[in-house]
C-alpha atoms as a PDB file:
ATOM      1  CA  UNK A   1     -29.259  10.668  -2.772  1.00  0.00           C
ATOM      2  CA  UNK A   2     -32.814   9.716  -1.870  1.00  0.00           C
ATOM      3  CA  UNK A   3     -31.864   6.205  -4.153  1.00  0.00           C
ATOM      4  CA  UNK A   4     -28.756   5.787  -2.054  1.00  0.00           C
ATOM      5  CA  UNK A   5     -30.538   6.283   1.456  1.00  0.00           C
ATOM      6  CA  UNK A   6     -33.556   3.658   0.046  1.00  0.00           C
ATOM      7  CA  UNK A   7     -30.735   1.349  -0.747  1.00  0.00           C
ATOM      8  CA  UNK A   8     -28.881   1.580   2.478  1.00  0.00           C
ATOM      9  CA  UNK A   9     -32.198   0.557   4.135  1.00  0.00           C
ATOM     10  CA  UNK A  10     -32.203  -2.491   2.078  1.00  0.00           C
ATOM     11  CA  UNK A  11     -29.200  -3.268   2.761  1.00  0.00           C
ATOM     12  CA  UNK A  12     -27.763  -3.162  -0.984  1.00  0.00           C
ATOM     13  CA  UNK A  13     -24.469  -1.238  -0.354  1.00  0.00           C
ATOM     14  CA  UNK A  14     -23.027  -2.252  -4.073  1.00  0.00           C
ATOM     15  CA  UNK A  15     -26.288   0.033  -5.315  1.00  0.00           C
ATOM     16  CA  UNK A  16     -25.515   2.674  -2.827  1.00  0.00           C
ATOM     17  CA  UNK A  17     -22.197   2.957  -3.966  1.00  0.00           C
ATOM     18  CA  UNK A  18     -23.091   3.172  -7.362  1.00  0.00           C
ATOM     19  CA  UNK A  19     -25.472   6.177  -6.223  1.00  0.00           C
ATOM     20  CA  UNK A  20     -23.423   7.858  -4.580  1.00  0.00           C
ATOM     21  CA  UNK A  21     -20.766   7.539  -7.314  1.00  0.00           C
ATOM     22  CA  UNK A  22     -22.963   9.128  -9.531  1.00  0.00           C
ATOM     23  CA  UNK A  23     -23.595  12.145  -7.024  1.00  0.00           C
ATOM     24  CA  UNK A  24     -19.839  12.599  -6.964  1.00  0.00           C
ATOM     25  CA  UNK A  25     -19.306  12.510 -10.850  1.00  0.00           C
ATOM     26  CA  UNK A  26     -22.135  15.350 -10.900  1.00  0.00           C
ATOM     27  CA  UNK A  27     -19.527  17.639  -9.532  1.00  0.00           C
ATOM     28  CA  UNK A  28     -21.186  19.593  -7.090  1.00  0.00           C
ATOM     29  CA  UNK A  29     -19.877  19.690  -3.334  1.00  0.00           C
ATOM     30  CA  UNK A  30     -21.168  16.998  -1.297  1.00  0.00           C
ATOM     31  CA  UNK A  31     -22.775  18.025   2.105  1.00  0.00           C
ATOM     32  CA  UNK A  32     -21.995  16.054   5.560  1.00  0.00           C
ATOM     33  CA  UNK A  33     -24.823  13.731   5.049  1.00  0.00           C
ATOM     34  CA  UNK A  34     -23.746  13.330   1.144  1.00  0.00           C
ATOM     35  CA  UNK A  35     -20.197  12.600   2.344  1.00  0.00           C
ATOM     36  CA  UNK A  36     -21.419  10.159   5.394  1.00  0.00           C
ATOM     37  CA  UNK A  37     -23.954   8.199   3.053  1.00  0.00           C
ATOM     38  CA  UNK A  38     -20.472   7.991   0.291  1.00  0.00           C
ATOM     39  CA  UNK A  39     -18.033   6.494   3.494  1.00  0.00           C
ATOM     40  CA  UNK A  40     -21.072   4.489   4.551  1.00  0.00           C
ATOM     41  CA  UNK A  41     -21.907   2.569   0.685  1.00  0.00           C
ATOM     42  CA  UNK A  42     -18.204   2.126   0.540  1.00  0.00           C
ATOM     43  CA  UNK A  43     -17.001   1.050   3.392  1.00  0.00           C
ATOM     44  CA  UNK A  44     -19.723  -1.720   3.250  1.00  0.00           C
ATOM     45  CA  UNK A  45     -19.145  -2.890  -0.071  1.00  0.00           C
ATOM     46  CA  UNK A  46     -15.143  -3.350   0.686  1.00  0.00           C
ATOM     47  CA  UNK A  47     -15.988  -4.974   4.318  1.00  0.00           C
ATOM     48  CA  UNK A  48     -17.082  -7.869   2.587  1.00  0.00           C
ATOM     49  CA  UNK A  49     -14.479  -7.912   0.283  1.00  0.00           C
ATOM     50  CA  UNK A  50     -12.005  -7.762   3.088  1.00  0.00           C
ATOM     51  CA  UNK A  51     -13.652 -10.275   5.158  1.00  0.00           C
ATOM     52  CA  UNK A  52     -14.049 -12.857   2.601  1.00  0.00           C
ATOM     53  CA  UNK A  53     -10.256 -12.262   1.563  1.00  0.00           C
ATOM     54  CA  UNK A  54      -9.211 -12.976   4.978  1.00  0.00           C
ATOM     55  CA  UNK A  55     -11.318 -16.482   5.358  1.00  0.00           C
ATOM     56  CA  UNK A  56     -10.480 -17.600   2.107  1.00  0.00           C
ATOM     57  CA  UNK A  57      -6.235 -16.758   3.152  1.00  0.00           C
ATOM     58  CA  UNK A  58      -6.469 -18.792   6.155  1.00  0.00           C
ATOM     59  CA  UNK A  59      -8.202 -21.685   4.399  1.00  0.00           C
ATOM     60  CA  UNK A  60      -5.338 -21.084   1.715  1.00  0.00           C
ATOM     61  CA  UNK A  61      -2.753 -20.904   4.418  1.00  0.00           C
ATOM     62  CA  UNK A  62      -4.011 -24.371   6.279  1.00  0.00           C
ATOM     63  CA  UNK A  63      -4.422 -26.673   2.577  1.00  0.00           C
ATOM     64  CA  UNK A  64      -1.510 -28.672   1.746  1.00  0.00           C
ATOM     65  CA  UNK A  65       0.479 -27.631  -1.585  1.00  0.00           C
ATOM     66  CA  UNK A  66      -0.392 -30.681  -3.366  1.00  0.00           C
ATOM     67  CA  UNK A  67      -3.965 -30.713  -2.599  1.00  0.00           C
ATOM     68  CA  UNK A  68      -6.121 -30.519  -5.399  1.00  0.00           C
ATOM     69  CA  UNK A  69      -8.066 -28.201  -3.789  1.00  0.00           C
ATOM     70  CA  UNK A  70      -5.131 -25.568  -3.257  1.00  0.00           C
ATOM     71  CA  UNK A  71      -5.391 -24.271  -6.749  1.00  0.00           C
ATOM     72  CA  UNK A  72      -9.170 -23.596  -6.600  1.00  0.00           C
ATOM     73  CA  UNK A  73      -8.615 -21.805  -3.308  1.00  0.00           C
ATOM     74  CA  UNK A  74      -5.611 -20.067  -4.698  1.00  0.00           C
ATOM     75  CA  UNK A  75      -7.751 -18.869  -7.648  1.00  0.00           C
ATOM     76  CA  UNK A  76     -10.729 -18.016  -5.243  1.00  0.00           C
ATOM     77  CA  UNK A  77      -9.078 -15.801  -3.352  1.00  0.00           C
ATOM     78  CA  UNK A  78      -6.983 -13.838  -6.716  1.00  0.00           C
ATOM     79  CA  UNK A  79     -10.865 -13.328  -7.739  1.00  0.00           C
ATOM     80  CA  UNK A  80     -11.187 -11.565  -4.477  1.00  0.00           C
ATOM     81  CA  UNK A  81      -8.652  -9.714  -4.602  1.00  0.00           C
ATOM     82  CA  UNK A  82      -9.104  -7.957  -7.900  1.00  0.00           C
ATOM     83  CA  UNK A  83     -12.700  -6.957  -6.754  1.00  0.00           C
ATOM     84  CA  UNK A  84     -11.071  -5.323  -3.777  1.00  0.00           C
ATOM     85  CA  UNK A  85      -8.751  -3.782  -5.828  1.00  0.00           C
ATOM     86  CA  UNK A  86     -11.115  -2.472  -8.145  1.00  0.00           C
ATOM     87  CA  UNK A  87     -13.125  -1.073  -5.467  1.00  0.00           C
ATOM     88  CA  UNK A  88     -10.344   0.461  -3.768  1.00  0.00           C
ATOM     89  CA  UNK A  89      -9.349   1.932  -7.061  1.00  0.00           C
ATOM     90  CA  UNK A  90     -12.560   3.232  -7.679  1.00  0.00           C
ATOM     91  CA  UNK A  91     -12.959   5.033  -4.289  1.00  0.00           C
ATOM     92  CA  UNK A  92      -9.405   6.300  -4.737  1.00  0.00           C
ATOM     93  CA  UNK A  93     -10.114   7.630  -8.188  1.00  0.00           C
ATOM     94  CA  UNK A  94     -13.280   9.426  -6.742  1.00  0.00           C
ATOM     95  CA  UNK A  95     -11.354  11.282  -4.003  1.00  0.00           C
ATOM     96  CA  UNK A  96      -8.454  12.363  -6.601  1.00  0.00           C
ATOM     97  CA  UNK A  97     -10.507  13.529  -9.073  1.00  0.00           C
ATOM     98  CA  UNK A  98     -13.442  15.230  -7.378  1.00  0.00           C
ATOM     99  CA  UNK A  99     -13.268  15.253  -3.923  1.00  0.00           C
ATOM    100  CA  UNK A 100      -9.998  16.494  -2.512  1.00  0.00           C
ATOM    101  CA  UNK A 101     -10.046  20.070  -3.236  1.00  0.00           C
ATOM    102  CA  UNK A 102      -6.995  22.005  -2.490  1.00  0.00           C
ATOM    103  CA  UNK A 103      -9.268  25.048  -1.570  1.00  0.00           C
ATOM    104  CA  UNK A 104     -11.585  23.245   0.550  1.00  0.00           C
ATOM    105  CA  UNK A 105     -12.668  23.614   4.143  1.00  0.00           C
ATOM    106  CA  UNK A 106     -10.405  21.810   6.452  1.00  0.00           C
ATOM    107  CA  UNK A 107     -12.818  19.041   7.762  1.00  0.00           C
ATOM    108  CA  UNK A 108     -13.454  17.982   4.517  1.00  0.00           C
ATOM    109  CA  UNK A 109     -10.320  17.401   3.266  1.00  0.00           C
ATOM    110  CA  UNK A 110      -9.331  15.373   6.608  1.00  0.00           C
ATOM    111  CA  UNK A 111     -12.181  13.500   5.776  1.00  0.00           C
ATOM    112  CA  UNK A 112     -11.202  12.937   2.383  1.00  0.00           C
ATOM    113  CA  UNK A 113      -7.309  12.103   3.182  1.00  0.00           C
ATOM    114  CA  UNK A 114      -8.394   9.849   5.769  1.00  0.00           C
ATOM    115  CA  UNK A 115     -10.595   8.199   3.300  1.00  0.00           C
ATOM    116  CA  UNK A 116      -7.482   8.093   0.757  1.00  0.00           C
ATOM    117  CA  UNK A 117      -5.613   6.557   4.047  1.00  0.00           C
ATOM    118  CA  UNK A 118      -7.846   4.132   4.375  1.00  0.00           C
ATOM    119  CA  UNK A 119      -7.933   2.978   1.007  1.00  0.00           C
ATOM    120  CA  UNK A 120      -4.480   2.658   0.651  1.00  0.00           C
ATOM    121  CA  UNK A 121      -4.583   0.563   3.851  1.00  0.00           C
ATOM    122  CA  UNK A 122      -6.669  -2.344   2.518  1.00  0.00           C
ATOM    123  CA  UNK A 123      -5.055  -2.076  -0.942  1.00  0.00           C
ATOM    124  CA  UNK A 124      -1.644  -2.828   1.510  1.00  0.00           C
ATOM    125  CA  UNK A 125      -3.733  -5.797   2.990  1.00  0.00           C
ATOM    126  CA  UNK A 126      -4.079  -7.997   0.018  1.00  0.00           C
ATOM    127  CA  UNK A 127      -0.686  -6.621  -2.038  1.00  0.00           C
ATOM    128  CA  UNK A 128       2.525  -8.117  -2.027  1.00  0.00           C
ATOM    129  CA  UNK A 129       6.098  -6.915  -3.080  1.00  0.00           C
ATOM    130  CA  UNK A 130       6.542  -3.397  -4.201  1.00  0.00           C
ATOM    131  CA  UNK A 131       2.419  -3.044  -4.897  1.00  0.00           C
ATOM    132  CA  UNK A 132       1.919  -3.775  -0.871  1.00  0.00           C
ATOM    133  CA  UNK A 133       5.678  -0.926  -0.437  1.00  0.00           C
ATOM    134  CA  UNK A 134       3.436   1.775  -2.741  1.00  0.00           C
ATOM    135  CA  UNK A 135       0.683   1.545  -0.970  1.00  0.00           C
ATOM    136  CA  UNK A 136       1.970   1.703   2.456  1.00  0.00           C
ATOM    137  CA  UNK A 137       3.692   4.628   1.458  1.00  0.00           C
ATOM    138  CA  UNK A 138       0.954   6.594  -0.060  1.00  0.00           C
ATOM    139  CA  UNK A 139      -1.833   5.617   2.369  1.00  0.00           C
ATOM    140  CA  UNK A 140       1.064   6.600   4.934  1.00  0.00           C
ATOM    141  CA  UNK A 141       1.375  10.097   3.250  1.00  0.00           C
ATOM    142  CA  UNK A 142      -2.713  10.919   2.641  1.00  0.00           C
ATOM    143  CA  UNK A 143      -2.985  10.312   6.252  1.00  0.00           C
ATOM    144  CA  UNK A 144      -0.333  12.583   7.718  1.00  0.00           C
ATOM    145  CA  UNK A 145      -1.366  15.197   5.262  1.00  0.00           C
ATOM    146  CA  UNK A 146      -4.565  14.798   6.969  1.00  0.00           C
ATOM    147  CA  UNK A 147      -3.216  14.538  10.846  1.00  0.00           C
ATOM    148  CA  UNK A 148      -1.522  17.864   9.825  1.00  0.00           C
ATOM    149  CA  UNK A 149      -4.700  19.434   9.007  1.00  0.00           C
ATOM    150  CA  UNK A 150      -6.628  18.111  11.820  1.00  0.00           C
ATOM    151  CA  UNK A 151      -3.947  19.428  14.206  1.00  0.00           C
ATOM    152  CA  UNK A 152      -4.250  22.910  13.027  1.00  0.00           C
ATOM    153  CA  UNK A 153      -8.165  22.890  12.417  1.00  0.00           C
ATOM    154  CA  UNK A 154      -9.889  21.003  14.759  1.00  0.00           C
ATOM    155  CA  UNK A 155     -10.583  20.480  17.976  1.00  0.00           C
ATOM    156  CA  UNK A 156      -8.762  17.175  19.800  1.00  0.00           C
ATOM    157  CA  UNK A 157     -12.437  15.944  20.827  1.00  0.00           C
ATOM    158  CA  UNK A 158     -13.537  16.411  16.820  1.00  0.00           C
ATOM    159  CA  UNK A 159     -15.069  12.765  15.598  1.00  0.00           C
ATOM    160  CA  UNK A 160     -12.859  12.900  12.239  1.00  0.00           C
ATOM    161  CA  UNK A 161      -9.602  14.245  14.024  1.00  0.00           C
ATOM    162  CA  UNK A 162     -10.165  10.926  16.453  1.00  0.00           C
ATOM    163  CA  UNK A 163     -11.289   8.890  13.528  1.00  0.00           C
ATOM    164  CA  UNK A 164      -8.262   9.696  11.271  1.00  0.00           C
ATOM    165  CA  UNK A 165      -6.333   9.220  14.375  1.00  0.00           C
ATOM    166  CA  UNK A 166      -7.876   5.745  14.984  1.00  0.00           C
ATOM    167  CA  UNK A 167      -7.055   4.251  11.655  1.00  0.00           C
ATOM    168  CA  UNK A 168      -3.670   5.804  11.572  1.00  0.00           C
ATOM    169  CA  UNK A 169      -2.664   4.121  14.563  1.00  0.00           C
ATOM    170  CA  UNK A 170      -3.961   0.593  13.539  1.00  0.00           C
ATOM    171  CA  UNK A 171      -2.302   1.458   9.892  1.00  0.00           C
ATOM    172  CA  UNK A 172       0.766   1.611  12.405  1.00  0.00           C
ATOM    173  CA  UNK A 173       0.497  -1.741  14.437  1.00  0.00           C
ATOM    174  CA  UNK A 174      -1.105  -4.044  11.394  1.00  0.00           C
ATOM    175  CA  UNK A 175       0.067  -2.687   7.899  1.00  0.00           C
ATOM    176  CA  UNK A 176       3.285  -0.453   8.992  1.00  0.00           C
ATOM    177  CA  UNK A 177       4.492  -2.877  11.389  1.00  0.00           C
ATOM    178  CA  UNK A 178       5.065   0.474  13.845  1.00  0.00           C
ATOM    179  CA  UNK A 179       3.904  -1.007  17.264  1.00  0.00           C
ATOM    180  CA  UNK A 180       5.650   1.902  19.172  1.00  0.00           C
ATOM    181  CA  UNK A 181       4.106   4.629  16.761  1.00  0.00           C
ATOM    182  CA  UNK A 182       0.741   3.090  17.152  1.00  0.00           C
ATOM    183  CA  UNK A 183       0.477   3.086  20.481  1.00  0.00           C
ATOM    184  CA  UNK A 184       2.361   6.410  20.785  1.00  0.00           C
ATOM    185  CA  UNK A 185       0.029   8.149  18.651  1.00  0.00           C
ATOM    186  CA  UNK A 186      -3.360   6.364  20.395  1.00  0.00           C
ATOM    187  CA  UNK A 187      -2.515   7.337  23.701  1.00  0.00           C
ATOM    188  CA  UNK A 188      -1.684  11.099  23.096  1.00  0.00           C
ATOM    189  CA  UNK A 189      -5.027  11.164  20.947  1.00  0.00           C
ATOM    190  CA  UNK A 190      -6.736   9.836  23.405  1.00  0.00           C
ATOM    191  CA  UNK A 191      -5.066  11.816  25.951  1.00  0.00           C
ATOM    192  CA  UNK A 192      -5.614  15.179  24.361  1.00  0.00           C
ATOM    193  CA  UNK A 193      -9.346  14.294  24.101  1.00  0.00           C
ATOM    194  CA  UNK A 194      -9.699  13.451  27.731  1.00  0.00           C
ATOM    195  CA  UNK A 195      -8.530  16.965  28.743  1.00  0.00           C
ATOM    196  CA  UNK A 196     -10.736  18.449  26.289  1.00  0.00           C
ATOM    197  CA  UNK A 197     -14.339  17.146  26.990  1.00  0.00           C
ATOM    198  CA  UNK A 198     -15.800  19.745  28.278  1.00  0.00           C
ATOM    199  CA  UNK A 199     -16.129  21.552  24.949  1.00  0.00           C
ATOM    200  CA  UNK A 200     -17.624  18.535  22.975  1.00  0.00           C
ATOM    201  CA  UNK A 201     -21.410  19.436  22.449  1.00  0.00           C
ATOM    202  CA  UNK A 202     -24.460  17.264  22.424  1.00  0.00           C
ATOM    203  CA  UNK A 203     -24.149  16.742  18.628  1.00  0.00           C
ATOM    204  CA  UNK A 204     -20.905  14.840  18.607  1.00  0.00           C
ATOM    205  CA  UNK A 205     -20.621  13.709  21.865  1.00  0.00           C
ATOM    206  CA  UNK A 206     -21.997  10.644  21.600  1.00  0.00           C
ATOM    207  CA  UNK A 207     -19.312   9.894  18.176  1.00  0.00           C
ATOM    208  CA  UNK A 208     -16.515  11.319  19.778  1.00  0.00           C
ATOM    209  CA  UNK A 209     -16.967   9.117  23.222  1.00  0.00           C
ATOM    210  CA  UNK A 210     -17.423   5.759  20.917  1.00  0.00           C
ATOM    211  CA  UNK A 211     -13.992   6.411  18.932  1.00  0.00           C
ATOM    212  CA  UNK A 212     -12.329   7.179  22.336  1.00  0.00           C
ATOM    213  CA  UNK A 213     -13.690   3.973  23.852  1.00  0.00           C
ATOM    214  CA  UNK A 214     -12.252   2.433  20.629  1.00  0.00           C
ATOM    215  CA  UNK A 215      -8.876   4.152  20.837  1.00  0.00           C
ATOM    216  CA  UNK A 216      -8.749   3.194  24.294  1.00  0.00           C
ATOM    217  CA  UNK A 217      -9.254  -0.702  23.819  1.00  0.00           C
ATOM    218  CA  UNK A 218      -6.778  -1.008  21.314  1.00  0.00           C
ATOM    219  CA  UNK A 219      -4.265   0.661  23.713  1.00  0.00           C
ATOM    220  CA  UNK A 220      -5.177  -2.093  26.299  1.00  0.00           C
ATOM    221  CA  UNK A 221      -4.815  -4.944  23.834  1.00  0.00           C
ATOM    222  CA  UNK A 222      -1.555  -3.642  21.599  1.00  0.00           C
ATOM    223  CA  UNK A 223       0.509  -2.719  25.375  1.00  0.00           C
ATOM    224  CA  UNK A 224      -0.524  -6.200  26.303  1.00  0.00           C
ATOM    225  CA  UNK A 225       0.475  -8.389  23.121  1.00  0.00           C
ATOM    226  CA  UNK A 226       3.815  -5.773  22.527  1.00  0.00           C
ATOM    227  CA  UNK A 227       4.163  -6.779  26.883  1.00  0.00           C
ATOM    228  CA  UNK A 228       3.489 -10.536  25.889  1.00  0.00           C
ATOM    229  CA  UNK A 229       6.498 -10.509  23.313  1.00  0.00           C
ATOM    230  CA  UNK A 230       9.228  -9.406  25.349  1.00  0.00           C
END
């Protein structure tokens, strides 16, 4: 753990993850900070991944078919992809193996689902076909196992209830092609939150506020562009 926080200082998320990894395979329950630091390393190391994969796609998109360069493009961006996938995969195999306990306490297994959610979600990103139909459907499943959860354990102002609820609704507008869900599901988060302020404490006020500002600027810019097309 101390390796993974040195690491995160440096900037070297690949190392974190591989820390943190080995935390996980150790077995033991990982504490808030463990599971933070774990999100963190990941989350990093498959940002880059999906940020690369979307330059290179539009470059790919914009070269002509006959162009010798579209086949070095093409094969640029496969190379991508199968590090995503591996990553995903990895982070995915970490969370079914070790980390989502049946028996656990609710907040971590939101966390966890959301996490499964999310992996899903970029998996969906870069897939085609049935691959890209699988996982919509199971990042779609991990994350309303989790929004069932977080309904019945936690507080509407809790930062992973509005987190899970946050990535849910943009796995709605981008990946599910659900602009009426998304939106639907923002606004009654946020919503719900609003009338429940008052019992946030210090701690996680400052988290919960962010997502909410978050929540609430994607409901500005998805009821304009849904406004724009009709």
């Amino acid at each position: 753990v101390q390796k993974a926080k040195l690491a995160e200082q440096a900037e070297r998320y690949e190392d974190m993850a591989d820390f943190m990894k080995a935390v996980v395979e150790y077995g033991d329950e990982l504490s808030n900070e463990e599971r933070n630091l774990l999100s963190v390393a990941y989350k990093n190391v498959v940002g880059c991944q999906r940020s690369a994969w979307r330059v290179i796609s539009s470059i790919e998109h914009k070269t002509e078919e006959g162009d010798d360069k579209a086949q070095l493009v093409n094969e640029y961006r496969e190379k991508v992809e199968q590090e995503l996938n591996s990553v995903c995969n990895s982070v995915l195999g970490l969370l079914d193996k070790y980390l989502i306990k049946k028996d656990g306490d609710p907040e971590s297994r939101v966390f966890y689902l959301k996490m499964k959610g999310d992996y899903f979600r970029y998996l969906a990103e870069v897939a085609a076909g049935d691959d890209r139909k699988s996982a919509i459907e199971k990042a779609q499943k991990a994350y309303r196992e989790a929004m069932d959860i977080s309904k019945k354990e936690m507080q509407p102002t809790n930062p992973i209830r509005l987190g899970l609820a946050l990535n849910f609704s943009v796995f709605h507008y981008e990946i599910a092609n659900a602009p009426e869900q998304a939106i639907s599901l923002a606004k009654t988060t946020f919503d719900e939150a609003m009338g429940d302020l008052h019992t946030l404490s210090e701690d996680s006020y400052k988290d919960s506020t962010l997502i909410m500002q978050l929540l609430r600027d994607n409901l500005t810019l998805w009821t304009a562009e849904c406004a724009g097309e009709d």
